[in-house]
Protein backbone atom coordinates (compact mmCIF):
# COMPACT_ATOMS: atom_id res chain seq x y z
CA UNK A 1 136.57 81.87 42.13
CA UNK A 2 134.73 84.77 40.50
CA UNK A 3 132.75 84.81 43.55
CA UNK A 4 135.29 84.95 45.64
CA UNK A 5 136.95 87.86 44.24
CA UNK A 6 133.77 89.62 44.35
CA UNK A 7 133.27 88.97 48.13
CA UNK A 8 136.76 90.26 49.50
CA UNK A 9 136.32 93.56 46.03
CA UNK A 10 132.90 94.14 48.24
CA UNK A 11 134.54 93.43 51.58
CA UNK A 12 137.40 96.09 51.01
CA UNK A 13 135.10 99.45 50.80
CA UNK A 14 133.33 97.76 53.85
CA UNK A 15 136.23 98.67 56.30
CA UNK A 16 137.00 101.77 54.83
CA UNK A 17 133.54 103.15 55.18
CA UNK A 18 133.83 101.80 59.07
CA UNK A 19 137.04 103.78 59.33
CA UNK A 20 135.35 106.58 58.13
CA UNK A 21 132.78 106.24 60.29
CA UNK A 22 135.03 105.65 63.31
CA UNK A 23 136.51 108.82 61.95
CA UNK A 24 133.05 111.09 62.36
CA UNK A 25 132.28 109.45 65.45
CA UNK A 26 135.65 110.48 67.10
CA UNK A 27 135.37 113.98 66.02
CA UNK A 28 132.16 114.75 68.59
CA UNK A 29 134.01 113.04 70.51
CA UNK A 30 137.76 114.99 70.67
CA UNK A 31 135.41 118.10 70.93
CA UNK A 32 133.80 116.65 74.22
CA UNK A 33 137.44 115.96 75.40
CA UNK A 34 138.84 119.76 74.04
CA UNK A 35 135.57 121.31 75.89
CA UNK A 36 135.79 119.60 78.90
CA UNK A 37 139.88 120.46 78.67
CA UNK A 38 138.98 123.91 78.56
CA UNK A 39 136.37 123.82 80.87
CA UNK A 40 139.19 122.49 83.20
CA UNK A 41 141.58 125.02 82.57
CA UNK A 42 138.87 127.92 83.27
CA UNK A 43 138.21 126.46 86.69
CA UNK A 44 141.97 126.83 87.40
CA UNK A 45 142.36 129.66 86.31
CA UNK A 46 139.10 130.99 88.14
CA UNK A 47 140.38 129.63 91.36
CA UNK A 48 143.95 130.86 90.73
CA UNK A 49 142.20 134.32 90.48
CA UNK A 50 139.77 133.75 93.68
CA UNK A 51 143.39 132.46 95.54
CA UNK A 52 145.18 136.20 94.44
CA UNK A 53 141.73 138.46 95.38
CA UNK A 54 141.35 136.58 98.77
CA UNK A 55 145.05 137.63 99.76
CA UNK A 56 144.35 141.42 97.89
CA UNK A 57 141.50 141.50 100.56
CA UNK A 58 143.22 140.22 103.52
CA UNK A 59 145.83 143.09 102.28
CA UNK A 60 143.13 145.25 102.18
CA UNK A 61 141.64 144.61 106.02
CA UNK A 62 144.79 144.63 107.47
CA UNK A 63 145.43 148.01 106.57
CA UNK A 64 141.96 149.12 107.72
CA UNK A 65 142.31 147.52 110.79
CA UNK A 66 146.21 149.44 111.56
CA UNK A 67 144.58 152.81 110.35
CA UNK A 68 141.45 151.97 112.76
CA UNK A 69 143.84 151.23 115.16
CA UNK A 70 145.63 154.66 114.41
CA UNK A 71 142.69 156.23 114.56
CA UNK A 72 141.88 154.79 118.05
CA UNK A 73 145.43 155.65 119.40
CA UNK A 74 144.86 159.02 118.23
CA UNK A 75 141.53 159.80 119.73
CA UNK A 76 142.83 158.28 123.59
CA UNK A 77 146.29 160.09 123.13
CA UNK A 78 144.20 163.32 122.16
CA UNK A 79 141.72 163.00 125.13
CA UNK A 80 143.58 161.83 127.94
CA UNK A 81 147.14 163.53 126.67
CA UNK A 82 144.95 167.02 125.93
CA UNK A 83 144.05 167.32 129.17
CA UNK A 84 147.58 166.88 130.98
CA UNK A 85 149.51 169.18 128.26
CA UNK A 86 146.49 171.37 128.67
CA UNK A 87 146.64 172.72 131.99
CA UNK A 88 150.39 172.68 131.72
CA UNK A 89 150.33 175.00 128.95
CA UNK A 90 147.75 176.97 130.57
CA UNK A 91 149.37 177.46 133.33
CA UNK A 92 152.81 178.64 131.53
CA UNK A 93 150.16 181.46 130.38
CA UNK A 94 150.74 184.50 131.76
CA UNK A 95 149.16 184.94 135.21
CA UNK A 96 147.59 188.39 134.20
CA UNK A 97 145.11 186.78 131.94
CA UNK A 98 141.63 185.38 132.65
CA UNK A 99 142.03 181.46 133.91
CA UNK A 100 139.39 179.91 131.38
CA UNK A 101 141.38 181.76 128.53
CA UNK A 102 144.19 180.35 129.81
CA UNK A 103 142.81 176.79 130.16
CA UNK A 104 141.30 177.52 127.08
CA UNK A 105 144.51 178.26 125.15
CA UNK A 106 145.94 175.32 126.28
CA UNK A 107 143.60 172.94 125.15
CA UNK A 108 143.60 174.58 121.52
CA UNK A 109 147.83 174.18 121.57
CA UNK A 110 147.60 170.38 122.46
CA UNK A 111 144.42 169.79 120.33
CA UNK A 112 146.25 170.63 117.56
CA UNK A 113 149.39 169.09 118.06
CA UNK A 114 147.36 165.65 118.67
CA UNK A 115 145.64 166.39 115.60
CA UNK A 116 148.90 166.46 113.25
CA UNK A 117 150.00 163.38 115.06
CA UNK A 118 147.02 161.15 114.43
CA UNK A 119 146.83 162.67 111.20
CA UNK A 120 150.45 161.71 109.89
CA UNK A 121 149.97 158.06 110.96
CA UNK A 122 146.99 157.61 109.16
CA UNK A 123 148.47 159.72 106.19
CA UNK A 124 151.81 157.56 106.12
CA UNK A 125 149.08 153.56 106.57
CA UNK A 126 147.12 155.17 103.54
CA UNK A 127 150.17 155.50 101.77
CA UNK A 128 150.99 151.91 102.42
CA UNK A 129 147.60 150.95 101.35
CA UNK A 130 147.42 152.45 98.14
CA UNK A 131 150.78 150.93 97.30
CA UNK A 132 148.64 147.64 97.30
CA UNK A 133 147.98 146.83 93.43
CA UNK A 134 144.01 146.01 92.84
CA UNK A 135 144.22 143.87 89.71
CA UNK A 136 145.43 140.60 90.22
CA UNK A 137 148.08 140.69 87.95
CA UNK A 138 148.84 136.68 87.77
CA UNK A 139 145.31 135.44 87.07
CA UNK A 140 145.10 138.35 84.07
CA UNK A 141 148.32 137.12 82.58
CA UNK A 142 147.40 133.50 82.43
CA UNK A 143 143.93 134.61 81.10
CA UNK A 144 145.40 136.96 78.72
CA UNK A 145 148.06 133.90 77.64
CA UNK A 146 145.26 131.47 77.41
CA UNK A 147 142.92 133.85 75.14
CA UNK A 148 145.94 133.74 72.59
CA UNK A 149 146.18 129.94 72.70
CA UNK A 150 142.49 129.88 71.85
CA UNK A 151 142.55 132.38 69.07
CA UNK A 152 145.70 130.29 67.80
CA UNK A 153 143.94 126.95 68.22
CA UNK A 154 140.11 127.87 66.74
C-alpha cells in the first residue's frame, strides 16, 4: 500500500511538469501564429496601399493626357486659326501702311490671343491636377492605427 501511494505521490508532479512543458512549447508556438498574423496583416495593408497609389497614378495620367491634349488643341487652333484671323486683321489695317507690316501685325494680334487661350486651359487642368491629394490617406491611417495596436500589444 505504501508503494502504492508512492507511485500515484511520484505520478502527480509527472503531469504537471508535462503541462508545463506543453506550456513552453506553446509559447514558440503562439509567437509563430502572432508573426505570421502580422505578417498577414502587413501584406494587406501593403496591397491596400499599392490598390490607392495605382488609382493616384491613373489620376495622375489622365490629367497629363487632357493637358497634352490641351496643349495639342492649342498649337492646331494657333496655326491653322493664326493664319485665317491673320490676314483678316491685316487687312482691316489701314491701306496706307506697308503690306508685310500689315500681315505682320496681324499675325502678332491672333498669336497672342491663341496664346491666352491655350494658356487658360492648361492653367484651369493644372488646377484640377493639383487638387489630386499625393498621400494615400487610407493605407496611412490603417498603418498609423495598426502601429498603435502594436505598441499596445508588445
Amino acid at each position: 500500500m505504501a508503494d502504492l501511494e508512492k507511485r500515484t505521490t511520484a505520478a502527480a508532479p509527472a503531469r504537471d511538469a508535462d503541462v508545463q512543458t506543453n506550456d513552453i512549447e506553446g509559447l514558440p508556438a503562439l509567437f509563430g501564429r502572432l508573426s505570421d498574423g502580422v505578417t498577414t496583416l502587413l501584406d494587406t495593408k501593403l496591397s491596400l496601399l499599392k490598390v490607392e497609389i495605382k488609382e493616384d497614378v491613373s489620376g495622375y495620367i489622365s490629367g497629363a493626357v487632357k493637358i497634352l491634349i490641351g496643349g495639342i488643341i492649342a498649337a492646331v487652333g494657333f496655326a491653322i486659326l493664326n493664319v485665317a484671323v491673320a490676314l483678316f486683321i491685316g487687312s482691316l489695317m489701314p491701306e496706307t501702311m506697308d503690306p508685310a507690316v500689315r500681315l505682320a501685325l496681324g499675325f502678332v494680334i491672333t498669336g497672342a490671343l491663341y496664346l491666352v487661350v491655350g494658356g487658360i486651359f492648361i492653367i484651369t487642368a493644372k488646377n484640377r491636377l493639383a487638387k489630386q491629394d499625393i498621400v494615400p490617406n487610407r493605407s496611412v491611417s490603417e498603418l498609423r492605427k495598426d502601429k498603435e495596436w502594436l505598441k499596445k500589444e508588445l
